[in-house]
Protein backbone atom coordinates (compact mmCIF):
# COMPACT_ATOMS: atom_id res chain seq x y z
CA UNK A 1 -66.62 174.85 -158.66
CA UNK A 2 -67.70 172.38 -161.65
CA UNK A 3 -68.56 173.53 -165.12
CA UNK A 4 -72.64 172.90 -164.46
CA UNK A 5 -72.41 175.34 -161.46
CA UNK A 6 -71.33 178.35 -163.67
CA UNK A 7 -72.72 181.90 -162.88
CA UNK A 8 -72.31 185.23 -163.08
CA UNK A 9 -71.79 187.28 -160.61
CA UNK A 10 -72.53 191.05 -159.77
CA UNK A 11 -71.08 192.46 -156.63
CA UNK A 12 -67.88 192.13 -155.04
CA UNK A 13 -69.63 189.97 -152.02
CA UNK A 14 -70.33 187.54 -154.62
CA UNK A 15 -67.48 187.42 -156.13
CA UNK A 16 -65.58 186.87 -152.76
CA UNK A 17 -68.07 184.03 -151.42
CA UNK A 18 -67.72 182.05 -154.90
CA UNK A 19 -64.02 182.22 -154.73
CA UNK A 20 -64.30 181.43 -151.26
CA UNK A 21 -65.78 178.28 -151.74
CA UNK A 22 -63.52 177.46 -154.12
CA UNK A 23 -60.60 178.19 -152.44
CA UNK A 24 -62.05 176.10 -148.70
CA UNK A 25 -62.74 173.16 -151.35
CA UNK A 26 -59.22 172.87 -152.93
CA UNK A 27 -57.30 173.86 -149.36
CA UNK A 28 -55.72 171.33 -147.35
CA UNK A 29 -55.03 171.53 -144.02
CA UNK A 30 -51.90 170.16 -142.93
CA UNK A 31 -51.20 169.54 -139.04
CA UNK A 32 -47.47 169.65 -137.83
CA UNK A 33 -48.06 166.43 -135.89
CA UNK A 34 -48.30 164.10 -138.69
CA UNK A 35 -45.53 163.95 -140.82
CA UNK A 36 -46.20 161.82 -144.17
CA UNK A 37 -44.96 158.51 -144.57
CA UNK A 38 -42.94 158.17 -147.66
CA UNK A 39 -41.82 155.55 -149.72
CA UNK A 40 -38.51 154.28 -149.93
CA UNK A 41 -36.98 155.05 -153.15
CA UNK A 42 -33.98 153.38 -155.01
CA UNK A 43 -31.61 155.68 -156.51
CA UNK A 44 -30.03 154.76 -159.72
CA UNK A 45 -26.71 156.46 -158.93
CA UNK A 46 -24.66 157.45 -155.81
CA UNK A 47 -23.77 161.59 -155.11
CA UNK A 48 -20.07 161.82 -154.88
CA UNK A 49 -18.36 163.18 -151.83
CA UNK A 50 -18.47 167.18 -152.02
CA UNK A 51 -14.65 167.99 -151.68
CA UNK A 52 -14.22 171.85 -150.26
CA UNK A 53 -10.66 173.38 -149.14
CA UNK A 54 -9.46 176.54 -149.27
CA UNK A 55 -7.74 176.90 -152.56
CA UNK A 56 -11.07 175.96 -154.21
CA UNK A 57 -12.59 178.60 -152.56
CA UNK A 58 -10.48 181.71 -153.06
CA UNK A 59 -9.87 180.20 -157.16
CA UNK A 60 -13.77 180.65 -157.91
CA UNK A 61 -13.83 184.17 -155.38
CA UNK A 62 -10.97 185.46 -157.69
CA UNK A 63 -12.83 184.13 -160.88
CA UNK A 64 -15.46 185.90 -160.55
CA UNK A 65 -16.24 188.27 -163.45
CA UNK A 66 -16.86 191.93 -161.69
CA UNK A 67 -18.75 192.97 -165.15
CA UNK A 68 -21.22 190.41 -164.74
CA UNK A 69 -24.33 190.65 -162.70
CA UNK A 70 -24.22 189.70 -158.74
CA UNK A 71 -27.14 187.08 -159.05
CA UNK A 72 -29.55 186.76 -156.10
CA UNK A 73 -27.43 185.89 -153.50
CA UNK A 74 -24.98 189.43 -154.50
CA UNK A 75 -21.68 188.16 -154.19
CA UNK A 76 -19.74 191.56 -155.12
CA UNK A 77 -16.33 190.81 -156.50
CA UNK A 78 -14.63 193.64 -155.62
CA UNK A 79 -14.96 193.30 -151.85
CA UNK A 80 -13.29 189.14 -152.45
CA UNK A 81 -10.37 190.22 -154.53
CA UNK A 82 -9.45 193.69 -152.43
């Protein structure tokens, strides 16, 4: 779809064949058997060593605020602390 190709259109069909051929023009098709190769990358700092125990845990459980909202994932206070 390029700027010297510009049209009205009328009916629905139209409509639906222009954005159509937009749409097949712009769509990739991506096959499960090849995998992309990508480029090795340098990082400019190392990710420290996630350190999870127990305490940790049941600290930010009984933190939580039970007047604040759950969040997507709808950890409910009430049922940690109880």
């Amino acid at each position: 779809m390029s700027s010297d190709h510009l049209s009205v259109t009328d009916t629905d069909e139209q409509k639906v064949e222009v954005l159509s051929n937009f749409f097949a023009s712009v769509y990739t098709d991506i096959s499960d058997d090849v995998l992309p190769v990508l480029e090795p990358r340098s990082l400019s700092y190392k990710m420290e060593e996630i350190k999870i125990n127990t305490e940790l845990v049941e600290k930010l459980l009984y933190d939580l605020k039970p007047s604040k909202s759950a969040g997507p994932d709808r950890p409910d206070r009430t049922i940690h602390v109880h």
